[in-house]
PDB file of N, CA and C in Angstrom:
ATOM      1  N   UNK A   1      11.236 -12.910 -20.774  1.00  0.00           N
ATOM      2  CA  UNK A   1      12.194 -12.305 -19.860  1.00  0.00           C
ATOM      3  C   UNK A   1      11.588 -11.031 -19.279  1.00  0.00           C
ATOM      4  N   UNK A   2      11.820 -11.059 -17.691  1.00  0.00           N
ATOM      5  CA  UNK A   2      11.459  -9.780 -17.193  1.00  0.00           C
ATOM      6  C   UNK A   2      12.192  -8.806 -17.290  1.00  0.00           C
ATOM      7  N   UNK A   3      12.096  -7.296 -17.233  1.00  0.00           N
ATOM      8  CA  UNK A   3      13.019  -5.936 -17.640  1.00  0.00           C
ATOM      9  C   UNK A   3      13.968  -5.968 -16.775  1.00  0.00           C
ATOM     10  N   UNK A   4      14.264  -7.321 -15.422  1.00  0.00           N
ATOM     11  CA  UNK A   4      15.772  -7.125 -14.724  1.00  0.00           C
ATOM     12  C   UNK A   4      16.962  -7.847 -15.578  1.00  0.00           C
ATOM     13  N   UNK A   5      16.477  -8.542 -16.366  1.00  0.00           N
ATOM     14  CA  UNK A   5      17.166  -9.368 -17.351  1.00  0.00           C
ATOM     15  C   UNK A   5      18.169  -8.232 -18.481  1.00  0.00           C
ATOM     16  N   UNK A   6      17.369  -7.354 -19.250  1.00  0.00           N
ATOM     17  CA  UNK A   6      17.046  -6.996 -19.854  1.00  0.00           C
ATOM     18  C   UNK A   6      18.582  -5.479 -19.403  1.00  0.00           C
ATOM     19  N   UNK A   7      17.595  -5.023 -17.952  1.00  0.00           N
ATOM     20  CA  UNK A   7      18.810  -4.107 -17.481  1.00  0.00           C
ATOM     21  C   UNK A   7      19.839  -4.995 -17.510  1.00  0.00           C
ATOM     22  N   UNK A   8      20.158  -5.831 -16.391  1.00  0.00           N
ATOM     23  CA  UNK A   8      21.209  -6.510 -16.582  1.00  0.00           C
ATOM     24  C   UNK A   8      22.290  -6.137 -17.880  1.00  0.00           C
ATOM     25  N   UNK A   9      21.770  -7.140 -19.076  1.00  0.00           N
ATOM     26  CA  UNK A   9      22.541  -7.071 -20.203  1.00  0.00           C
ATOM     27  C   UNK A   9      22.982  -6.311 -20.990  1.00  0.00           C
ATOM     28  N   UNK A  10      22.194  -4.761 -20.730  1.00  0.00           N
ATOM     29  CA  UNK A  10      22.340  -3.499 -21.353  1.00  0.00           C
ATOM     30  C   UNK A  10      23.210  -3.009 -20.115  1.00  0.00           C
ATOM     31  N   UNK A  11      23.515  -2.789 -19.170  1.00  0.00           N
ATOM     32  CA  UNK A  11      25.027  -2.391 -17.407  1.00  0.00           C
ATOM     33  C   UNK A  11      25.664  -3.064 -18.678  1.00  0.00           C
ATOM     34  N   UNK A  12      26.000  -4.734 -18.369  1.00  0.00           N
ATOM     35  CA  UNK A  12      26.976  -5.252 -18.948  1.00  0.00           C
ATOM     36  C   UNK A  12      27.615  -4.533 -20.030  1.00  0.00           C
ATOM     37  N   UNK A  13      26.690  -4.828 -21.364  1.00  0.00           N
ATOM     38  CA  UNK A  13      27.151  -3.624 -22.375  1.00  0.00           C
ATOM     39  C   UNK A  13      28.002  -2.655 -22.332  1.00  0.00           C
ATOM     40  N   UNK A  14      27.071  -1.958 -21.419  1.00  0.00           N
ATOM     41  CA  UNK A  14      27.995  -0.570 -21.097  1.00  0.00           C
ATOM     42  C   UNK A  14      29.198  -0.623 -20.281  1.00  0.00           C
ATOM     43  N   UNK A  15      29.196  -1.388 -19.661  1.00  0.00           N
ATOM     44  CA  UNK A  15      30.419  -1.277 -18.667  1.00  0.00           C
ATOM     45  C   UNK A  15      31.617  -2.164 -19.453  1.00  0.00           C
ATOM     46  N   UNK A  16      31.096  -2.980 -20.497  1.00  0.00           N
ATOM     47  CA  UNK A  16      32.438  -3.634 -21.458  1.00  0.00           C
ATOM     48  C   UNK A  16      32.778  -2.117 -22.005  1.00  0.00           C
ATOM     49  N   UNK A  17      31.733  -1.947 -22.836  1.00  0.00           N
ATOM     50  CA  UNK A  17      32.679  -0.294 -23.429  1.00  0.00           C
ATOM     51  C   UNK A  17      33.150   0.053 -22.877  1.00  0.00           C
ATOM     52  N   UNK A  18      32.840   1.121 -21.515  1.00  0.00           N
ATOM     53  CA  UNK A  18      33.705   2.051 -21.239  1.00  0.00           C
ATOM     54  C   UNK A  18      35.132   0.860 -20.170  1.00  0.00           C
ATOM     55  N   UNK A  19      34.921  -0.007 -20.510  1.00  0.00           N
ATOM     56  CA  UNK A  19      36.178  -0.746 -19.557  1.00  0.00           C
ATOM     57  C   UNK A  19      37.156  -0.642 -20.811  1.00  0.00           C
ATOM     58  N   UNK A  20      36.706  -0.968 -21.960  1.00  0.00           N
ATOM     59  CA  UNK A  20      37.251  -1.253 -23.259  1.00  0.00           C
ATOM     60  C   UNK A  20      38.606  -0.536 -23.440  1.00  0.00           C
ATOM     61  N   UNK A  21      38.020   0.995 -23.041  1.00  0.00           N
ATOM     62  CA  UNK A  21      39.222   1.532 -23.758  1.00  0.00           C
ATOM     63  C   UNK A  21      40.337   1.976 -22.492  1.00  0.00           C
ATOM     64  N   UNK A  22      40.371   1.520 -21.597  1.00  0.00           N
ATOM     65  CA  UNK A  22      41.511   1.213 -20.374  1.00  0.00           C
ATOM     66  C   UNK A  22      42.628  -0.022 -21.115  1.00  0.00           C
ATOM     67  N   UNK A  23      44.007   0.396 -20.815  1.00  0.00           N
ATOM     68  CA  UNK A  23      44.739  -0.426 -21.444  1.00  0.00           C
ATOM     69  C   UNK A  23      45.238  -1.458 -20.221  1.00  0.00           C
ATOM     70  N   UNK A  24      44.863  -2.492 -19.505  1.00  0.00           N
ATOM     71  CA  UNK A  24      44.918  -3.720 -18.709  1.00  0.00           C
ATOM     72  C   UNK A  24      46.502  -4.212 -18.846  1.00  0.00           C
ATOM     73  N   UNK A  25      46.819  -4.269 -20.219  1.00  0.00           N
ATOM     74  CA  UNK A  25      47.976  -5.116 -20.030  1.00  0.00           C
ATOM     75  C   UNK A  25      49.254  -4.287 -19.660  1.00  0.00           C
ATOM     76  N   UNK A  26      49.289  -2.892 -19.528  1.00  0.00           N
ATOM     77  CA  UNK A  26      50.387  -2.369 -18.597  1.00  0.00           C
ATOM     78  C   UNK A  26      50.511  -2.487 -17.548  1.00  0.00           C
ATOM     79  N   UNK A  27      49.127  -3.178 -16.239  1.00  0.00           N
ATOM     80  CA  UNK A  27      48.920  -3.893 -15.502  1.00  0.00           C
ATOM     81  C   UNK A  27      49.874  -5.270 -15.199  1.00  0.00           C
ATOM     82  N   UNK A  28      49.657  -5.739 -16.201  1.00  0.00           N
ATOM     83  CA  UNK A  28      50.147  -7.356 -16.262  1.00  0.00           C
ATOM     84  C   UNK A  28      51.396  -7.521 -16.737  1.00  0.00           C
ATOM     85  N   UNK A  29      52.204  -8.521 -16.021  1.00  0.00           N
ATOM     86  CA  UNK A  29      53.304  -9.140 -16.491  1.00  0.00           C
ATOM     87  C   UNK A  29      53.939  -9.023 -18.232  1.00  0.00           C
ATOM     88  N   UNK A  30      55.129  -9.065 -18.841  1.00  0.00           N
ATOM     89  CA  UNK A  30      54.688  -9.416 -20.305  1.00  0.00           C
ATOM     90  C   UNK A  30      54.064 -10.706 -20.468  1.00  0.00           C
ATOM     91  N   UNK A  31      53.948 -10.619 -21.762  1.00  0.00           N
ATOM     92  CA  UNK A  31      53.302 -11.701 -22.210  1.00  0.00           C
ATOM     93  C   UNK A  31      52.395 -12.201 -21.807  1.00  0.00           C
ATOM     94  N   UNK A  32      50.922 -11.730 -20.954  1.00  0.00           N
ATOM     95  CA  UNK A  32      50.280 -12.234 -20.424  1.00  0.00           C
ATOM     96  C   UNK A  32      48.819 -11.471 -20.900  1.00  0.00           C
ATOM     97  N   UNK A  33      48.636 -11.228 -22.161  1.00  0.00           N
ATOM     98  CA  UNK A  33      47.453 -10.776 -22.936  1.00  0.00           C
ATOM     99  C   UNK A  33      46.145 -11.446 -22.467  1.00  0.00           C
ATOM    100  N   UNK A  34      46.318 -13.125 -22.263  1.00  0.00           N
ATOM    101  CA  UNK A  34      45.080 -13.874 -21.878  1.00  0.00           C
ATOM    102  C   UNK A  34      44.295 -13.009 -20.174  1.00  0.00           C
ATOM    103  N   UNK A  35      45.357 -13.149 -19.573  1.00  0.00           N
ATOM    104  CA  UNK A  35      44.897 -12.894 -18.191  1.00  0.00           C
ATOM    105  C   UNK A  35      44.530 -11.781 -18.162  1.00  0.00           C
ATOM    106  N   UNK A  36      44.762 -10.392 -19.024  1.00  0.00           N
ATOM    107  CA  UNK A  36      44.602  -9.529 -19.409  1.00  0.00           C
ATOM    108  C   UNK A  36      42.752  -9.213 -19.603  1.00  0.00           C
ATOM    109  N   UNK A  37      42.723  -9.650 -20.694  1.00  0.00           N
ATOM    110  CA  UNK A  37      41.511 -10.138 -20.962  1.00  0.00           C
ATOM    111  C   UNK A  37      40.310 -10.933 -19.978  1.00  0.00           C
ATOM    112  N   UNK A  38      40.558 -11.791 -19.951  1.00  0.00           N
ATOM    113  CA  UNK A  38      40.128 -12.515 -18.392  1.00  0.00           C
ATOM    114  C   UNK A  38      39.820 -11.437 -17.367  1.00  0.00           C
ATOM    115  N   UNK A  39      40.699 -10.677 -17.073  1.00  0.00           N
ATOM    116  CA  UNK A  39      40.502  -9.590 -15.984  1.00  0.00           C
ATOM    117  C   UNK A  39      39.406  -9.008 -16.821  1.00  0.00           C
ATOM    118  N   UNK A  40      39.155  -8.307 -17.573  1.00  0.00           N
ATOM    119  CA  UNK A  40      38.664  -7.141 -18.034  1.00  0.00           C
ATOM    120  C   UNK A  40      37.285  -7.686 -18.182  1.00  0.00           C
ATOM    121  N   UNK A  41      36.984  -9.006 -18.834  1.00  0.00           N
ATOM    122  CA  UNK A  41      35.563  -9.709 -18.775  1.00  0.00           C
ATOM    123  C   UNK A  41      35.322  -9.900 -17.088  1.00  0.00           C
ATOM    124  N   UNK A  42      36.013 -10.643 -16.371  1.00  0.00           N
ATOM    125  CA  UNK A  42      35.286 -10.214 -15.031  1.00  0.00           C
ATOM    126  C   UNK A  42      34.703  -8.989 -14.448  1.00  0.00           C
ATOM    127  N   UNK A  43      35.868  -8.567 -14.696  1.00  0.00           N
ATOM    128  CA  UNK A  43      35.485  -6.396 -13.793  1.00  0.00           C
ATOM    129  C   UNK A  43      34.334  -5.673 -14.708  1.00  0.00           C
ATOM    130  N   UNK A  44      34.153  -6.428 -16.403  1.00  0.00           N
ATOM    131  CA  UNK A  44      33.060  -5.889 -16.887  1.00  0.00           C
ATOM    132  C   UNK A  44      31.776  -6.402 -16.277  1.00  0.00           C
ATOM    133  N   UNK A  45      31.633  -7.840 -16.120  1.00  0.00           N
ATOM    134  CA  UNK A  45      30.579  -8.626 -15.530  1.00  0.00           C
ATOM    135  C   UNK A  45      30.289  -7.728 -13.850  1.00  0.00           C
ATOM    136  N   UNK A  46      31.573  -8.028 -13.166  1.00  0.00           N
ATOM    137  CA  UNK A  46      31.145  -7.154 -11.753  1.00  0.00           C
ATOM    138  C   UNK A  46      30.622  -5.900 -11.769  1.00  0.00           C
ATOM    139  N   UNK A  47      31.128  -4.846 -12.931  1.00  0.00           N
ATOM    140  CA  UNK A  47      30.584  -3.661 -12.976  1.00  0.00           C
ATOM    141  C   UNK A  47      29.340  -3.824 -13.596  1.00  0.00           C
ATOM    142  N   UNK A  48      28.818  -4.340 -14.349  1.00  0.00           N
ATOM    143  CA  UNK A  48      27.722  -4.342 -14.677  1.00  0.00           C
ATOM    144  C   UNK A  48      26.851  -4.937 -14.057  1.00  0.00           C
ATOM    145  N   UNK A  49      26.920  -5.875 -13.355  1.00  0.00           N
ATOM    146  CA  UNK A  49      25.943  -6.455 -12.096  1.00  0.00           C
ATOM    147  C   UNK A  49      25.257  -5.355 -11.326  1.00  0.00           C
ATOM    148  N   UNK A  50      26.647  -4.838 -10.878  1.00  0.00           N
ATOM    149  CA  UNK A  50      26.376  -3.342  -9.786  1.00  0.00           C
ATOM    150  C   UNK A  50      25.669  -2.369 -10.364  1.00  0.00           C
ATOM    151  N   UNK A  51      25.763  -1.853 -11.400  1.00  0.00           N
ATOM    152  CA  UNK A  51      24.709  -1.370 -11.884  1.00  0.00           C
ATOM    153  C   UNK A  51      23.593  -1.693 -12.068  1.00  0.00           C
ATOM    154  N   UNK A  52      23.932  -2.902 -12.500  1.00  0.00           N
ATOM    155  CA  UNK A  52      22.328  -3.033 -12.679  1.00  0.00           C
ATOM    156  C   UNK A  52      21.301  -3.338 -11.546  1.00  0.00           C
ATOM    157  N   UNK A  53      21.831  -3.804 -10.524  1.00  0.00           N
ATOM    158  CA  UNK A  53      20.994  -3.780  -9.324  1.00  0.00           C
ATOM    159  C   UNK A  53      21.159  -2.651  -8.696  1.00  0.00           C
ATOM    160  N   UNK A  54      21.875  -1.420  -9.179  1.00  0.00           N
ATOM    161  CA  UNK A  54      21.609   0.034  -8.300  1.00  0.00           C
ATOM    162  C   UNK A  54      20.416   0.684  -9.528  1.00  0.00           C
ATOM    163  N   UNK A  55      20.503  -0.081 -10.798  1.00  0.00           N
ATOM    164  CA  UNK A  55      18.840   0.624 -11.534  1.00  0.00           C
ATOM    165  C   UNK A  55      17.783  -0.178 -10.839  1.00  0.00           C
ATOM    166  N   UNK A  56      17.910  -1.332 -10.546  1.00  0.00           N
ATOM    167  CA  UNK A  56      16.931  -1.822 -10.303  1.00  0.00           C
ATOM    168  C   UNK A  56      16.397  -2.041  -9.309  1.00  0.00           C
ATOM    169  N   UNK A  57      17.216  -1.621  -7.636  1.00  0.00           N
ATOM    170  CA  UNK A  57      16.215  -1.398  -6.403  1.00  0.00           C
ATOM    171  C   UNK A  57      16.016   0.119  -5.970  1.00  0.00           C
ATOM    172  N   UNK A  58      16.719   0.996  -7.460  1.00  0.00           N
ATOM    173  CA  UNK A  58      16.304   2.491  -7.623  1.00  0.00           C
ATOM    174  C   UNK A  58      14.871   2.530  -8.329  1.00  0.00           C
ATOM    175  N   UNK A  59      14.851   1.569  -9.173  1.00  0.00           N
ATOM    176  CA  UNK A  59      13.260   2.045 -10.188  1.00  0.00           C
ATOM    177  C   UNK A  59      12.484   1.257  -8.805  1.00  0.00           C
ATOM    178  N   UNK A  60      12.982   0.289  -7.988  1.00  0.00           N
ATOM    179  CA  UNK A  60      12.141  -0.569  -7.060  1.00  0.00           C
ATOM    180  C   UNK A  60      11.480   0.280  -5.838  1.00  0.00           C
ATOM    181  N   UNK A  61      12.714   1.140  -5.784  1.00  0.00           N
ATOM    182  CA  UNK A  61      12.262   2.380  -4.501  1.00  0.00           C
ATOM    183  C   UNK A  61      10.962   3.427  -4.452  1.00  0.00           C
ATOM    184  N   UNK A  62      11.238   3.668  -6.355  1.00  0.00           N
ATOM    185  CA  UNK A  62      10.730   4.254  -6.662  1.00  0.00           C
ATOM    186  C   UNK A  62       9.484   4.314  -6.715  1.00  0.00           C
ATOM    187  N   UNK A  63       9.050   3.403  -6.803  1.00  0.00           N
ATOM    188  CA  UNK A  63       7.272   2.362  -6.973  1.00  0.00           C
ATOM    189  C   UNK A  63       6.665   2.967  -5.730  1.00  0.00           C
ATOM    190  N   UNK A  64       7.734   2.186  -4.796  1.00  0.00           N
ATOM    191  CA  UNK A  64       6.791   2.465  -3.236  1.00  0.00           C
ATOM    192  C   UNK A  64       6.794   3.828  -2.693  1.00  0.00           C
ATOM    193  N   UNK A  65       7.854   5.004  -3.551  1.00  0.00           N
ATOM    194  CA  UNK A  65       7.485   6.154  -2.844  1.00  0.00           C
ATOM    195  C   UNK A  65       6.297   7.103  -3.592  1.00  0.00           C
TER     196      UNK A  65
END
């Protein structure tokens, strides 16, 4: 695996934690813990994507300057 992999999964990481401790289901309907969840794994996946491609065409910039 190359080190975009690598960032990748370490954003992810981080962005589950700090999503973690946001409480989602005062958001949601009652009784709706699943969708809850569901939300919070997506918006962790989207936030961590975004990061990780703002480290990685930042270290990319970086090369060529």
């Amino acid at each position: 695996m190359n080190y975009k992999t690598y960032i990748y999964i370490v954003s992810v990481l981080i962005s589950t934690f700090a999503i973690s401790g946001i409480n989602f289901n005062n958001f949601f309907k009652n009784k709706r813990e699943i969708e809850a969840k569901i939300f919070v794994t997506l918006l962790s996946l989207a936030l961590g994507y975004l990061v990780g491609t703002f480290i990685i065409t930042f270290i990319e910039c970086s090369k060529i300057i």
